[in-house]
N, C-alpha and C. Protein backbone atom coordinates (compact mmCIF):
# COMPACT_ATOMS: atom_id res chain seq x y z
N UNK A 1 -27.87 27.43 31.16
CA UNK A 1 -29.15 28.00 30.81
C UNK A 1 -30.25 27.12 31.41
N UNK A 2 -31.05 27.43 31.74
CA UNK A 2 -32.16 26.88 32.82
C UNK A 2 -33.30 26.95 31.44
N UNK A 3 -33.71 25.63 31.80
CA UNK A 3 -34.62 24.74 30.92
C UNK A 3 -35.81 25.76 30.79
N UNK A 4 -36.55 26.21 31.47
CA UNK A 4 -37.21 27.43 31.38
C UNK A 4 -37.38 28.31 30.95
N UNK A 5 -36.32 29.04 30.95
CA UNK A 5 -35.22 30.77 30.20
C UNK A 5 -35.46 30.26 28.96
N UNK A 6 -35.46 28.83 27.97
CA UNK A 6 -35.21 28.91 26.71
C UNK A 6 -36.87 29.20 25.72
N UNK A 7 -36.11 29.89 25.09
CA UNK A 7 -37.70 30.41 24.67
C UNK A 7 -37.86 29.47 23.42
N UNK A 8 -38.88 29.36 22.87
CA UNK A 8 -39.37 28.49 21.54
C UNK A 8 -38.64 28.48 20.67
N UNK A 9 -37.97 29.61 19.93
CA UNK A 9 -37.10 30.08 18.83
C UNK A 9 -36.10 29.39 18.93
N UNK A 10 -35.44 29.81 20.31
CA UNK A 10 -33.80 28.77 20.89
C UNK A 10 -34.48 27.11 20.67
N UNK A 11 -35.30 26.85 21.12
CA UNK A 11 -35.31 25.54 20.45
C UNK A 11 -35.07 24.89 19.02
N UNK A 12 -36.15 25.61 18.05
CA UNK A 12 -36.39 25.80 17.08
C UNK A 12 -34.83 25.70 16.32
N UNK A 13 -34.31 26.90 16.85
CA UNK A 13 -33.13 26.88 15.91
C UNK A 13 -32.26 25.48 16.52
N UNK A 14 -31.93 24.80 17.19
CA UNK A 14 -31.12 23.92 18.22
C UNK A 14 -31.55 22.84 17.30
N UNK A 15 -33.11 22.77 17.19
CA UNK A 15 -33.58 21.76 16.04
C UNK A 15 -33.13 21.60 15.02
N UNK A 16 -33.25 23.00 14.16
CA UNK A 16 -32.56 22.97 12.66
C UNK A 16 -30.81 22.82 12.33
N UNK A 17 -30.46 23.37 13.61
CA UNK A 17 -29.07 23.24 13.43
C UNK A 17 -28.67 21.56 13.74
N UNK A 18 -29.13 20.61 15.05
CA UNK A 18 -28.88 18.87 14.59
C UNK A 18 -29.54 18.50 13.58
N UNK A 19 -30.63 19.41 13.04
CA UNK A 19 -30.91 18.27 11.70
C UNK A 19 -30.22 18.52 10.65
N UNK A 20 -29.41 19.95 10.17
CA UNK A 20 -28.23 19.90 9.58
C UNK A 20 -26.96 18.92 9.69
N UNK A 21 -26.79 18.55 10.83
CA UNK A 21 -25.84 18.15 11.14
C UNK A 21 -25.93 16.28 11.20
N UNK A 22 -27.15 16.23 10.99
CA UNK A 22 -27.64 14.50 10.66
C UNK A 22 -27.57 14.65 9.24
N UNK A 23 -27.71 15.70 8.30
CA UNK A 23 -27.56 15.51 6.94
C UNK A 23 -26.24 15.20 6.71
N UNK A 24 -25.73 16.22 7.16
CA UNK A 24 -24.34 16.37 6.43
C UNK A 24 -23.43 15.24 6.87
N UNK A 25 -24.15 14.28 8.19
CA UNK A 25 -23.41 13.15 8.69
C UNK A 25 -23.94 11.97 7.07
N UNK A 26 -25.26 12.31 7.20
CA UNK A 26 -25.62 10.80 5.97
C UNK A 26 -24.80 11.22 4.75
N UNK A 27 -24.97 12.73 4.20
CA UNK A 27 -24.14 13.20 3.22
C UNK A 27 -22.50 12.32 3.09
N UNK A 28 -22.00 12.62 4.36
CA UNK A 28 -20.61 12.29 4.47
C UNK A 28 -20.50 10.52 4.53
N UNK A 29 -21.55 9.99 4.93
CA UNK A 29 -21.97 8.37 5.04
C UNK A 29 -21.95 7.91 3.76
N UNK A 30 -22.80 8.92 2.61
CA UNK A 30 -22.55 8.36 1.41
C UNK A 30 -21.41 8.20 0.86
N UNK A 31 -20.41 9.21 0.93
CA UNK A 31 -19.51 9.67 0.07
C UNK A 31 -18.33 8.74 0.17
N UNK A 32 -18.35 8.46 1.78
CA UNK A 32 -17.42 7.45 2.09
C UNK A 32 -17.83 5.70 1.32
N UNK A 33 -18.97 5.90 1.51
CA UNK A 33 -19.12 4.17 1.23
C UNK A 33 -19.06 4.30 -0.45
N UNK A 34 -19.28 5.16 -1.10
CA UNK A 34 -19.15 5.49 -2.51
C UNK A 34 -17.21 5.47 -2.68
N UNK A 35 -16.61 5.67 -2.00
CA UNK A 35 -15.32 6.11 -1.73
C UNK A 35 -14.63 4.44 -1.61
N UNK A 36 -15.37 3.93 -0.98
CA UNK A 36 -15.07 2.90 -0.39
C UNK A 36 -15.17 1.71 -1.60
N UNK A 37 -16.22 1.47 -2.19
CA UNK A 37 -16.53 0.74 -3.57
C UNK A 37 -15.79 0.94 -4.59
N UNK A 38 -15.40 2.47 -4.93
CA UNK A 38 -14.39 2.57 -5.49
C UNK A 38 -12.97 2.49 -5.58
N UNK A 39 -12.68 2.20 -4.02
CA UNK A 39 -11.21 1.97 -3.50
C UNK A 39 -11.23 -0.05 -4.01
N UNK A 40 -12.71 -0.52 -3.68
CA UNK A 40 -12.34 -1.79 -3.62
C UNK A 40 -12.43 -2.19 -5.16
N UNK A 41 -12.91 -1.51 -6.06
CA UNK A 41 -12.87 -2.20 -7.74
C UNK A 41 -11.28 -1.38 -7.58
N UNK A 42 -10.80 -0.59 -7.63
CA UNK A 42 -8.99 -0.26 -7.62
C UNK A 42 -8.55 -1.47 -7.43
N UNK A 43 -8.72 -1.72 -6.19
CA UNK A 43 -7.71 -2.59 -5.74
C UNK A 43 -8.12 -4.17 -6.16
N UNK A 44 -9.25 -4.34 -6.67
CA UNK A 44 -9.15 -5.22 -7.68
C UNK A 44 -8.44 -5.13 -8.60
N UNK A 45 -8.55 -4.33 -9.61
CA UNK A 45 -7.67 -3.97 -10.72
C UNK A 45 -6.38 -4.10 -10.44
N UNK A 46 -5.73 -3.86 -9.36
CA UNK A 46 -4.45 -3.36 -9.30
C UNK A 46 -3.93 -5.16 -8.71
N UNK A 47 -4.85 -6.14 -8.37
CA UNK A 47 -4.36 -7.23 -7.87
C UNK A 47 -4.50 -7.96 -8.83
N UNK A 48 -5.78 -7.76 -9.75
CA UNK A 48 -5.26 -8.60 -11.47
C UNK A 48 -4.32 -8.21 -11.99
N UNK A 49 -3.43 -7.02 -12.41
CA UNK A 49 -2.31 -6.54 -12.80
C UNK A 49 -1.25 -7.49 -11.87
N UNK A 50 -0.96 -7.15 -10.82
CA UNK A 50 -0.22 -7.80 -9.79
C UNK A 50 -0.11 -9.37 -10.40
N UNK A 51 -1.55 -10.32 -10.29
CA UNK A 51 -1.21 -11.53 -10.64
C UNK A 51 -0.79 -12.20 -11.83
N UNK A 52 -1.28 -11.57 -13.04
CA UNK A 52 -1.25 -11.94 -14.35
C UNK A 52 0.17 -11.23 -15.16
N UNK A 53 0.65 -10.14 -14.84
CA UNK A 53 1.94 -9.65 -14.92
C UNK A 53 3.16 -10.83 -15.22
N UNK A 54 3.75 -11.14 -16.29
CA UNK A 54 5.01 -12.03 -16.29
C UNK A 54 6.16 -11.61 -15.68
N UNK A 55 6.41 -10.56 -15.23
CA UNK A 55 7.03 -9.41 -14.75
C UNK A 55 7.01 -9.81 -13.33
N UNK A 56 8.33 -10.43 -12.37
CA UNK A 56 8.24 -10.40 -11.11
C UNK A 56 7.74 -9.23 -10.26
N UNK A 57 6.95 -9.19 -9.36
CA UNK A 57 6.70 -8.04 -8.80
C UNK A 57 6.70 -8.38 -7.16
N UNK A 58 7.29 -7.85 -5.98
CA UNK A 58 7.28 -7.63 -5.20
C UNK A 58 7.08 -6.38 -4.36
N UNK A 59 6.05 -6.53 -3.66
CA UNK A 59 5.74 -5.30 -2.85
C UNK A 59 6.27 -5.65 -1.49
N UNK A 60 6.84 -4.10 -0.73
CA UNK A 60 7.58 -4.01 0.44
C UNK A 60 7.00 -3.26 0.82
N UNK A 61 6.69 -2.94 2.35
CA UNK A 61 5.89 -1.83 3.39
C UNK A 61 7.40 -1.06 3.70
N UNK A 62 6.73 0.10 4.08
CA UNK A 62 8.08 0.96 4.31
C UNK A 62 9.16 0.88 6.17
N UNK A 63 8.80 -0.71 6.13
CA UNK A 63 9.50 -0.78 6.76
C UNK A 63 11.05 -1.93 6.30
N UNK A 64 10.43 -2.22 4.91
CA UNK A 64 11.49 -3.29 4.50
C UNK A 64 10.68 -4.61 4.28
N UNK A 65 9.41 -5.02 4.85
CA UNK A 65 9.21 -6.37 5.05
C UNK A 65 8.06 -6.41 3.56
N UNK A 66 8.09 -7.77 3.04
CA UNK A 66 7.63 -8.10 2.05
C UNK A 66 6.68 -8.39 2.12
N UNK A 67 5.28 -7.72 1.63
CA UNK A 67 4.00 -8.07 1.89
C UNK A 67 2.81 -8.67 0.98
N UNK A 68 3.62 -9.01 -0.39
CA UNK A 68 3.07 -9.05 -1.54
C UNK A 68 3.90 -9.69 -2.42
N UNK A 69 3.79 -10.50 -3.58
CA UNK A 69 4.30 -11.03 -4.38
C UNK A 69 3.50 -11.56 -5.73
N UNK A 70 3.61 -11.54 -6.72
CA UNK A 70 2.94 -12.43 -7.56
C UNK A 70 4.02 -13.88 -8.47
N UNK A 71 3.28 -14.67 -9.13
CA UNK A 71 3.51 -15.77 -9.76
C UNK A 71 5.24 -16.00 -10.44
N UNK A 72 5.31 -15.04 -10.73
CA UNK A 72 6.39 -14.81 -11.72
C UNK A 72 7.81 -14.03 -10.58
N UNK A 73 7.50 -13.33 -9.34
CA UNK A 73 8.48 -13.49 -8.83
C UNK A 73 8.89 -14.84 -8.16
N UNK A 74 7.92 -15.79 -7.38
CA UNK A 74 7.95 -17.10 -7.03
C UNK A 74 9.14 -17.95 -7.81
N UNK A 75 8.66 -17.61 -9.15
CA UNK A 75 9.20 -18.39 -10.35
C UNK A 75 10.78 -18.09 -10.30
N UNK A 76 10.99 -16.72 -10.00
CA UNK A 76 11.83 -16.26 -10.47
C UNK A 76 13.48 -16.66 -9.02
N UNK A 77 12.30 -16.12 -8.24
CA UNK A 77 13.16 -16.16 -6.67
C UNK A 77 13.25 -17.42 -6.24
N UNK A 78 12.51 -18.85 -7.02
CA UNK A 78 12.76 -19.78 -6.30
C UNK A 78 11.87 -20.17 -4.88
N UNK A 79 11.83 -18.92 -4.13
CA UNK A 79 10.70 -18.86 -3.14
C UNK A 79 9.50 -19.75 -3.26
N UNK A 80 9.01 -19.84 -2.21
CA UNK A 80 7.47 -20.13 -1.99
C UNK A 80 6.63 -18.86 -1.57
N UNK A 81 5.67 -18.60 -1.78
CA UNK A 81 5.00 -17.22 -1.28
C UNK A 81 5.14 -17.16 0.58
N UNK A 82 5.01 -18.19 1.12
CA UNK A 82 5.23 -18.75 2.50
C UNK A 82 6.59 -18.17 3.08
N UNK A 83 7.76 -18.57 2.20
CA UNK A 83 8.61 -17.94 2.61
C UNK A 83 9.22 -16.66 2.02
N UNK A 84 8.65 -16.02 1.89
CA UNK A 84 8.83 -14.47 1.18
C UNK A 84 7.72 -13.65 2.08
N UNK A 85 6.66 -13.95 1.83
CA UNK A 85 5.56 -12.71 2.57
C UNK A 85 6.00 -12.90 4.15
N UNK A 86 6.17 -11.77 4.86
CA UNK A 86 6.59 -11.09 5.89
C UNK A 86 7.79 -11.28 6.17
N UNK A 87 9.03 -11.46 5.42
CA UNK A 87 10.59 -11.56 5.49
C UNK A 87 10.90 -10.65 5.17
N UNK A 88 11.80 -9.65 6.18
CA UNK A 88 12.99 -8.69 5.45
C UNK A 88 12.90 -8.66 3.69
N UNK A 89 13.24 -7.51 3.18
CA UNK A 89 13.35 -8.04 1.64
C UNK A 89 15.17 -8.38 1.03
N UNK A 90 15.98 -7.97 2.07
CA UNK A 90 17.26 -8.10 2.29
C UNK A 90 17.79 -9.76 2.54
N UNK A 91 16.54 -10.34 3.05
CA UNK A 91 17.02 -11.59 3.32
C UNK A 91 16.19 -12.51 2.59
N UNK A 92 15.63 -12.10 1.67
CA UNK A 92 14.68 -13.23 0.89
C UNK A 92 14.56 -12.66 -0.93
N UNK A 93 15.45 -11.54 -1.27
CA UNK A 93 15.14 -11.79 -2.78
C UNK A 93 16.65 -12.12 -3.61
N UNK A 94 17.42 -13.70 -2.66
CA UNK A 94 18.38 -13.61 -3.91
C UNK A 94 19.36 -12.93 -3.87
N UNK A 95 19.62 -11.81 -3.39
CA UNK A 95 20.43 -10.41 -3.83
C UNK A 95 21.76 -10.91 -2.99
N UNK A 96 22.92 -10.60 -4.11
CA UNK A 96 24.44 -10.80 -3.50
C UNK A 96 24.77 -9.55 -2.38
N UNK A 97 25.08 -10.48 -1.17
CA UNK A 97 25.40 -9.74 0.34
C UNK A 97 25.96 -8.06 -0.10
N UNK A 98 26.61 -8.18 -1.30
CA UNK A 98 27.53 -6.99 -1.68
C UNK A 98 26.63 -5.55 -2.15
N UNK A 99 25.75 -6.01 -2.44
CA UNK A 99 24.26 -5.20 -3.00
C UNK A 99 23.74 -4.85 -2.02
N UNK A 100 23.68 -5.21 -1.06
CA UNK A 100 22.56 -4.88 0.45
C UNK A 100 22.49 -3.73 0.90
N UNK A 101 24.22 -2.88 1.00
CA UNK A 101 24.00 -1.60 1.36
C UNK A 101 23.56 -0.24 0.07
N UNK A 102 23.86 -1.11 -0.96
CA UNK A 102 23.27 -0.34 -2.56
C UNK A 102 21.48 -0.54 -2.15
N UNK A 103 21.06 -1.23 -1.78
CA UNK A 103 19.86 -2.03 -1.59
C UNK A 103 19.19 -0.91 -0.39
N UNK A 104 19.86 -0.78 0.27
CA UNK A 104 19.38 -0.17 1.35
C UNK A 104 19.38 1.48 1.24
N UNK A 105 20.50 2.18 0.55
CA UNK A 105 20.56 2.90 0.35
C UNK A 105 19.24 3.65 -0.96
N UNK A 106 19.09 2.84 -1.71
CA UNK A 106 17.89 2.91 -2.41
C UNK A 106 16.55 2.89 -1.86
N UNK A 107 16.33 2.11 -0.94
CA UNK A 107 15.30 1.94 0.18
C UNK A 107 15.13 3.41 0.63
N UNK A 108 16.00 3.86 1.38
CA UNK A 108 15.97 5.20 2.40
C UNK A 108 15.73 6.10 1.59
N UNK A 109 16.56 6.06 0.03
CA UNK A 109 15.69 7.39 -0.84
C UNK A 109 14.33 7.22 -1.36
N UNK A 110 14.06 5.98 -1.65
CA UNK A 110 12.22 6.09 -1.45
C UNK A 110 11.74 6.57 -0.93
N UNK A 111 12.12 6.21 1.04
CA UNK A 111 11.35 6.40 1.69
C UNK A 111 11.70 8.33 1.66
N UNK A 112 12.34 8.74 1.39
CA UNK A 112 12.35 10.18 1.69
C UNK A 112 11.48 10.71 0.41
N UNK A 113 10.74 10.06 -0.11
CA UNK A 113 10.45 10.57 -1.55
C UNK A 113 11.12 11.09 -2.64
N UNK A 114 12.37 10.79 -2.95
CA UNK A 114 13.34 11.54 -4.18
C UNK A 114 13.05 10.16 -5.26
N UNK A 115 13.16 10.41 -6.30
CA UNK A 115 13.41 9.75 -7.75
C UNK A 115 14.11 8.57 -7.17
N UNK A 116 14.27 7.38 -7.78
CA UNK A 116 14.43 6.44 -8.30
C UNK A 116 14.81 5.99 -9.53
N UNK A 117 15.29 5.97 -10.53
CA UNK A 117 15.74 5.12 -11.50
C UNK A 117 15.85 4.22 -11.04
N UNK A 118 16.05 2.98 -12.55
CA UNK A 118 16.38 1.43 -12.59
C UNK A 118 18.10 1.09 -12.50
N UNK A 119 18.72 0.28 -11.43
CA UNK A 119 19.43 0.07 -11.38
C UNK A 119 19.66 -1.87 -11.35
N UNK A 120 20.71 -2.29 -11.67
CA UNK A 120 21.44 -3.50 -12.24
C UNK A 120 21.97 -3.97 -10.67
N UNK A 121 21.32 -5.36 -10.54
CA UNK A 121 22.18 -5.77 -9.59
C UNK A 121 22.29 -7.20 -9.41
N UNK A 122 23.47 -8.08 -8.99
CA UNK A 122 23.49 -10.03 -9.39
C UNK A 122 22.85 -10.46 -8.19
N UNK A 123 22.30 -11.34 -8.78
CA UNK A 123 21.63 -12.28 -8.16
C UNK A 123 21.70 -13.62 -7.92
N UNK A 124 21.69 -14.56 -6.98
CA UNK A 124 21.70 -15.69 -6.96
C UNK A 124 20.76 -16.89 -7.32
N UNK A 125 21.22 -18.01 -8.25
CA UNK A 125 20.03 -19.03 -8.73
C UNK A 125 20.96 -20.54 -8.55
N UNK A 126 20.18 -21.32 -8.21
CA UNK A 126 20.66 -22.54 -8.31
C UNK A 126 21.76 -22.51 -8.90
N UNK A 127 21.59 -22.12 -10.45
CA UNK A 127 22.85 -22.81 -11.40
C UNK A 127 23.85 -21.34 -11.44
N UNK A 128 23.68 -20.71 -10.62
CA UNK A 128 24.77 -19.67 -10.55
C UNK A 128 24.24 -18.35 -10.21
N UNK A 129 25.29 -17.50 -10.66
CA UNK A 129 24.77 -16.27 -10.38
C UNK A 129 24.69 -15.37 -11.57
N UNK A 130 23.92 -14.21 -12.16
CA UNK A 130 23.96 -13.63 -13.03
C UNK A 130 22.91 -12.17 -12.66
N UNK A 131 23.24 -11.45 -13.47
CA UNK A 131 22.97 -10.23 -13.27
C UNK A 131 21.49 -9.41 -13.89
N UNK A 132 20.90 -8.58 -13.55
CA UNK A 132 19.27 -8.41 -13.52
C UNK A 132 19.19 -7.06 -13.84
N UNK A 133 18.57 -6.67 -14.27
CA UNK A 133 17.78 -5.06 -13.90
C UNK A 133 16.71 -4.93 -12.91
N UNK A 134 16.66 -3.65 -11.99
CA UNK A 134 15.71 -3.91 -11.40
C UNK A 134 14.83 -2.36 -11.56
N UNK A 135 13.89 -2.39 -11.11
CA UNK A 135 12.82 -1.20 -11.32
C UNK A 135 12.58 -0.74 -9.87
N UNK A 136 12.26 0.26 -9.88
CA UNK A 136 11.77 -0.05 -8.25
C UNK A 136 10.55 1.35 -8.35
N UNK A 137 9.75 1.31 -7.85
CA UNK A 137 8.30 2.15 -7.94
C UNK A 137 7.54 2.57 -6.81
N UNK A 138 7.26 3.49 -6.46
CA UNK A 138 6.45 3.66 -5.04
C UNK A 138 4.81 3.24 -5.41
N UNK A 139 4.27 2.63 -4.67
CA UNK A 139 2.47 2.48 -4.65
C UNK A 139 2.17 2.62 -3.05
N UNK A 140 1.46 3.78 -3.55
CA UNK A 140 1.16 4.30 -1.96
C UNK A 140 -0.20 3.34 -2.21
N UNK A 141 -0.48 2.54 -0.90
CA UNK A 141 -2.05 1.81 -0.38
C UNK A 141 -2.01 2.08 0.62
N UNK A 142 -3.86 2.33 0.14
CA UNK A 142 -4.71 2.90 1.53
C UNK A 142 -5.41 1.62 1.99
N UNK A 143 -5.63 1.53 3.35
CA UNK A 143 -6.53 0.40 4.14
C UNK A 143 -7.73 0.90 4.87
N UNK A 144 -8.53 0.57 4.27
CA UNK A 144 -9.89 1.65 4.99
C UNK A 144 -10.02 0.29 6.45
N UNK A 145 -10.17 1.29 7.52
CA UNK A 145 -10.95 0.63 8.72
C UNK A 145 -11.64 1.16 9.00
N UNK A 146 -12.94 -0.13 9.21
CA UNK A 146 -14.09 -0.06 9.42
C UNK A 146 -14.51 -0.14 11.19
């Protein structure tokens, strides 16, 4: 269309329609950073739970590797947080070699999304070995990038 041909109106409207479209951008600017404040008091909450918990807790990415831990698994696993966060979870919680493919097999039905129950499995400690319950829970986290 030749700069000329456009009559006043075609402008006019070309106007109202980007300044719609700058609203609905700030609109959507708010909602996110409102979105965003509220993702970060969550995930506060959910990392005081995490730390203060007596309850070992370990979090795994769905690839297996350990990305999270609090006080009381440390305690529990013997670990240092150093050597637990980003290790296989197969090779750093303890678990008798004989469990691994029970271990794994539980893994793969997470990841397909089916149920879970708590299942029993031995573990290794300094002064021996003895046997545990374990829980296991999905927590889907989101990572906003900025």
């Amino acid at each position: 269309m030749d700069i000329e041909e456009v009559t006043k109106e075609q402008l006019i409207n070309k106007l109202m329609e980007m300044n719609q479209r700058i609203i609905d951008l700030r609109k959507s600017e708010r909602q996110f950073i409102n979105y965003k404040k509220l993702l970060e008091k969550n995930e506060g909450k959910y990392r005081s739970l995490l730390q203060t918990s007596s309850v070992g807790i370990i979090i795994i990415d769905y690839r297996g590797i350990i990305t999270e831990c609090n006080d009381a698994a440390l305690d529990f696993s013997g670990y240092s947080r150093e050597r637990l966060i980003g290790k296989y979870f197969t090779r750093r919680v303890n678990i008798s070699t004989r469990d691994i493919p029970r271990y794994l097999e539980i893994f793969r039905s997470i990841l397909e999304g089916k149920e879970v129950g708590s299942f029993e499995i031995s573990q290794h400690k300094k002064m021996g070995m003895f046997f545990s319950e374990k829980y296991i829970s999905v927590l889907w986290k989101i990572k906003i990038i900025e």
